[in-house]
Protein backbone atom coordinates (compact mmCIF):
# COMPACT_ATOMS: atom_id res chain seq x y z
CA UNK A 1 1.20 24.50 8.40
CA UNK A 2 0.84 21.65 5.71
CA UNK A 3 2.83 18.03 5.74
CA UNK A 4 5.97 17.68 4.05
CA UNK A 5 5.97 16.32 0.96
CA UNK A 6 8.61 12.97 0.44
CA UNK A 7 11.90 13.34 -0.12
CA UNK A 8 13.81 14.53 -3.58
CA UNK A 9 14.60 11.30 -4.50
CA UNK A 10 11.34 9.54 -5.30
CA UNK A 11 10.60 6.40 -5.91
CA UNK A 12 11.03 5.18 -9.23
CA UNK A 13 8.39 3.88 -12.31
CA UNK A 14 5.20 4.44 -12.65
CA UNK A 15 1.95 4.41 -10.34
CA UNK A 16 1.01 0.91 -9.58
CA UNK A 17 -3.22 1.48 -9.91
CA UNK A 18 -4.08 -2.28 -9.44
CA UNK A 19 -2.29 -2.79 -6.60
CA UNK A 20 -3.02 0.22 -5.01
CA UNK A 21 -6.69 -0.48 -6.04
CA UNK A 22 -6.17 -4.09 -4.35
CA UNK A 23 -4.58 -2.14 -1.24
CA UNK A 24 -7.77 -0.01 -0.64
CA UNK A 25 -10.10 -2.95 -1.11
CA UNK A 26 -8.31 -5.01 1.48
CA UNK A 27 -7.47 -1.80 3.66
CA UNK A 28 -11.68 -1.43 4.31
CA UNK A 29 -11.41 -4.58 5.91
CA UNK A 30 -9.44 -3.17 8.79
CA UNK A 31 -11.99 -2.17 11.58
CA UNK A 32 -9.85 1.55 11.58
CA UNK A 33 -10.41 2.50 7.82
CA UNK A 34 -13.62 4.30 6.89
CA UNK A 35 -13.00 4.39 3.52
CA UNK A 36 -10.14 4.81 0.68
CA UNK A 37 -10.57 6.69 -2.72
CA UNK A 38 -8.19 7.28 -5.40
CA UNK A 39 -6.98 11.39 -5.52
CA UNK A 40 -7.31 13.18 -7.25
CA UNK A 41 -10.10 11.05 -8.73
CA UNK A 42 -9.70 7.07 -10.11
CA UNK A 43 -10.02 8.55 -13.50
CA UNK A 44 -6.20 10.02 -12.71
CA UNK A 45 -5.30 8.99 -9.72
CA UNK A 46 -2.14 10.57 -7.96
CA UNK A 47 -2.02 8.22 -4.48
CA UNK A 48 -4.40 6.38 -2.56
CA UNK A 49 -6.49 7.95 0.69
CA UNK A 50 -7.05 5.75 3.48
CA UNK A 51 -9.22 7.53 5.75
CA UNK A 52 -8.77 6.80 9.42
CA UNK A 53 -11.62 6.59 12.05
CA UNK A 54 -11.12 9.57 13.96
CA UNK A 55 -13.52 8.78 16.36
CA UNK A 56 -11.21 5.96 17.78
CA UNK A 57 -8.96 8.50 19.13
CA UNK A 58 -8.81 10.62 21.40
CA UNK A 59 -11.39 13.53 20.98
CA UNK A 60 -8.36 16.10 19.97
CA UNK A 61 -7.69 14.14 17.22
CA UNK A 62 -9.70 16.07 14.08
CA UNK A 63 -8.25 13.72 11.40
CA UNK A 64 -6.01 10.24 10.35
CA UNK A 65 -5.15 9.34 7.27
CA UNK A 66 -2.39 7.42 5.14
CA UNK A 67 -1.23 8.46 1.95
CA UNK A 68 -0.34 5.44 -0.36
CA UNK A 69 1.70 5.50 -3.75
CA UNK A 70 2.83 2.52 -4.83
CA UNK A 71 4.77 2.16 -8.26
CA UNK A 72 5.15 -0.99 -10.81
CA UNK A 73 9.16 -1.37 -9.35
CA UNK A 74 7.48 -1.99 -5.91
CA UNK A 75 8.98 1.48 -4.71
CA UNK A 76 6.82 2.82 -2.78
CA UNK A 77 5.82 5.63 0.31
CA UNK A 78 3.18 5.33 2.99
CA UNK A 79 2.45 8.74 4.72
CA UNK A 80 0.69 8.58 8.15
CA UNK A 81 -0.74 11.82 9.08
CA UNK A 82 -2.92 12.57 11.97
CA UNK A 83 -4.30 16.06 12.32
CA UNK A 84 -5.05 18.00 15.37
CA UNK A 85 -6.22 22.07 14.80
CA UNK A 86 -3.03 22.54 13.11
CA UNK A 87 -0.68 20.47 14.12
CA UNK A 88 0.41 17.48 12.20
CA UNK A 89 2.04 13.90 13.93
CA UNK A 90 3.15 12.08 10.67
CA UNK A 91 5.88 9.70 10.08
CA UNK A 92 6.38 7.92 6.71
CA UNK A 93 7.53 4.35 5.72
CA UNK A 94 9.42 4.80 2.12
CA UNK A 95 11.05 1.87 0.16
CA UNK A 96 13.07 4.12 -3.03
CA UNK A 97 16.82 4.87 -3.70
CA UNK A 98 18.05 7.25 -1.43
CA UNK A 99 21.76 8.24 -0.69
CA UNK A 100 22.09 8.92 2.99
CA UNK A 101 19.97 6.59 3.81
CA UNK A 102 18.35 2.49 3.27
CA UNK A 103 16.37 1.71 0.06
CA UNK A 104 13.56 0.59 2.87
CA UNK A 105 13.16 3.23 5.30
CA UNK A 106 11.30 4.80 7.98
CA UNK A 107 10.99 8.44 8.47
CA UNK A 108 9.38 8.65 12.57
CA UNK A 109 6.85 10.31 13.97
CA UNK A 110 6.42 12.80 15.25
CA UNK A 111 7.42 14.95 12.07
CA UNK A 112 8.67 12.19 9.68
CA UNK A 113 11.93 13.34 10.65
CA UNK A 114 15.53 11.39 9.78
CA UNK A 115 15.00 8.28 7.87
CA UNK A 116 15.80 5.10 9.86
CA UNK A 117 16.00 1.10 8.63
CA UNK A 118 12.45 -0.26 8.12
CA UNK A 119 12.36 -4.43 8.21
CA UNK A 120 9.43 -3.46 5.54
CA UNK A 121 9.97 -5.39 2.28
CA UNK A 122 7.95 -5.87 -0.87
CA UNK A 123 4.85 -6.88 -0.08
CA UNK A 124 2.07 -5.08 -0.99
CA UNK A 125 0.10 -6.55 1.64
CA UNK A 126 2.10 -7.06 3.91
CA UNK A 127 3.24 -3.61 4.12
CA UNK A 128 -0.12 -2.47 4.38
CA UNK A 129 -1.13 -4.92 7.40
CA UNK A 130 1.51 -4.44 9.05
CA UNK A 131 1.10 -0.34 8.65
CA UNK A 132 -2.69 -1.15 9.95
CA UNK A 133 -1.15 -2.91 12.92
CA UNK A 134 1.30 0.03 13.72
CA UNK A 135 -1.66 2.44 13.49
CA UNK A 136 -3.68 0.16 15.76
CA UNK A 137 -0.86 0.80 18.31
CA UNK A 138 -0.70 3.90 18.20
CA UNK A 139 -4.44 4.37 18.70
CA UNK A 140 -3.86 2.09 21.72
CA UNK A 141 -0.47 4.45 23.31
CA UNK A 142 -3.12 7.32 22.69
CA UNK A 143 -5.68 6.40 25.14
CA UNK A 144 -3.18 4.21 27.72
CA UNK A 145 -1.20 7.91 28.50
């Protein structure tokens, strides 16, 4: 069983590669991130990785990661996606043009189900901190149950 993918409607413009370089710079700062790379490669890059520290989960936890694309309109989709055997507990923070639902919106965990209002704005940063933060939480929850 893989991840969804986004939604049909997807952001708009094209693939913001400086800020999304900027993002992973600043996201290896954050004691949680291991590292970030472009993917495919930097030479044609499709999103950015942010790879999680797995080892600050709980030990059933195989993988974390967030999936960045961020595009030149400030459009954008963060995917959260934490991997256990098989099993995926993902959730998605989007900011695009979509009918049914916010142009910011969150899609919650655990299967990045209905989208909801997100307070996230424009930001690059901020949306990335503030991401970071939510992720730090989470890792928190995990080992308080």
């Amino acid at each position: 069983m893989s991840p969804p993918t986004p939604d049909d409607s997807v952001p708009q413009g094209r693939l913001d590669t400086t800020t999304l370089r900027t993002l992973g710079r600043r996201a290896a700062t954050h004691p949680l991130v291991t590292a970030w790379s472009f993917e495919p490669t930097s030479a044609s890059p499709r999103s950015l990785e942010i790879t999680l520290d797995a080892d600050a989960y709980p030990v059933d936890v195989d993988s974390v990661r967030l999936e960045v694309h961020w595009f030149d309109t400030d459009d954008y989709y963060v995917h959260y996606i934490e991997t256990r055997d098989t099993e995926y507990y993902q959730c998605r923070w989007d900011r695009h043009p979509k009918t049914d639902a916010p142009r910011s919106h969150f899609h919650p965990p655990p299967d990045a189900g209905t989208a909801v209002e997100s307070p996230l704005g424009t930001d690059a940063l901020d949306v990335l901190f503030t991401i970071l933060d939510w992720v730090r939480e989470r890792v928190e929850t995990l080992h308080a149950a």
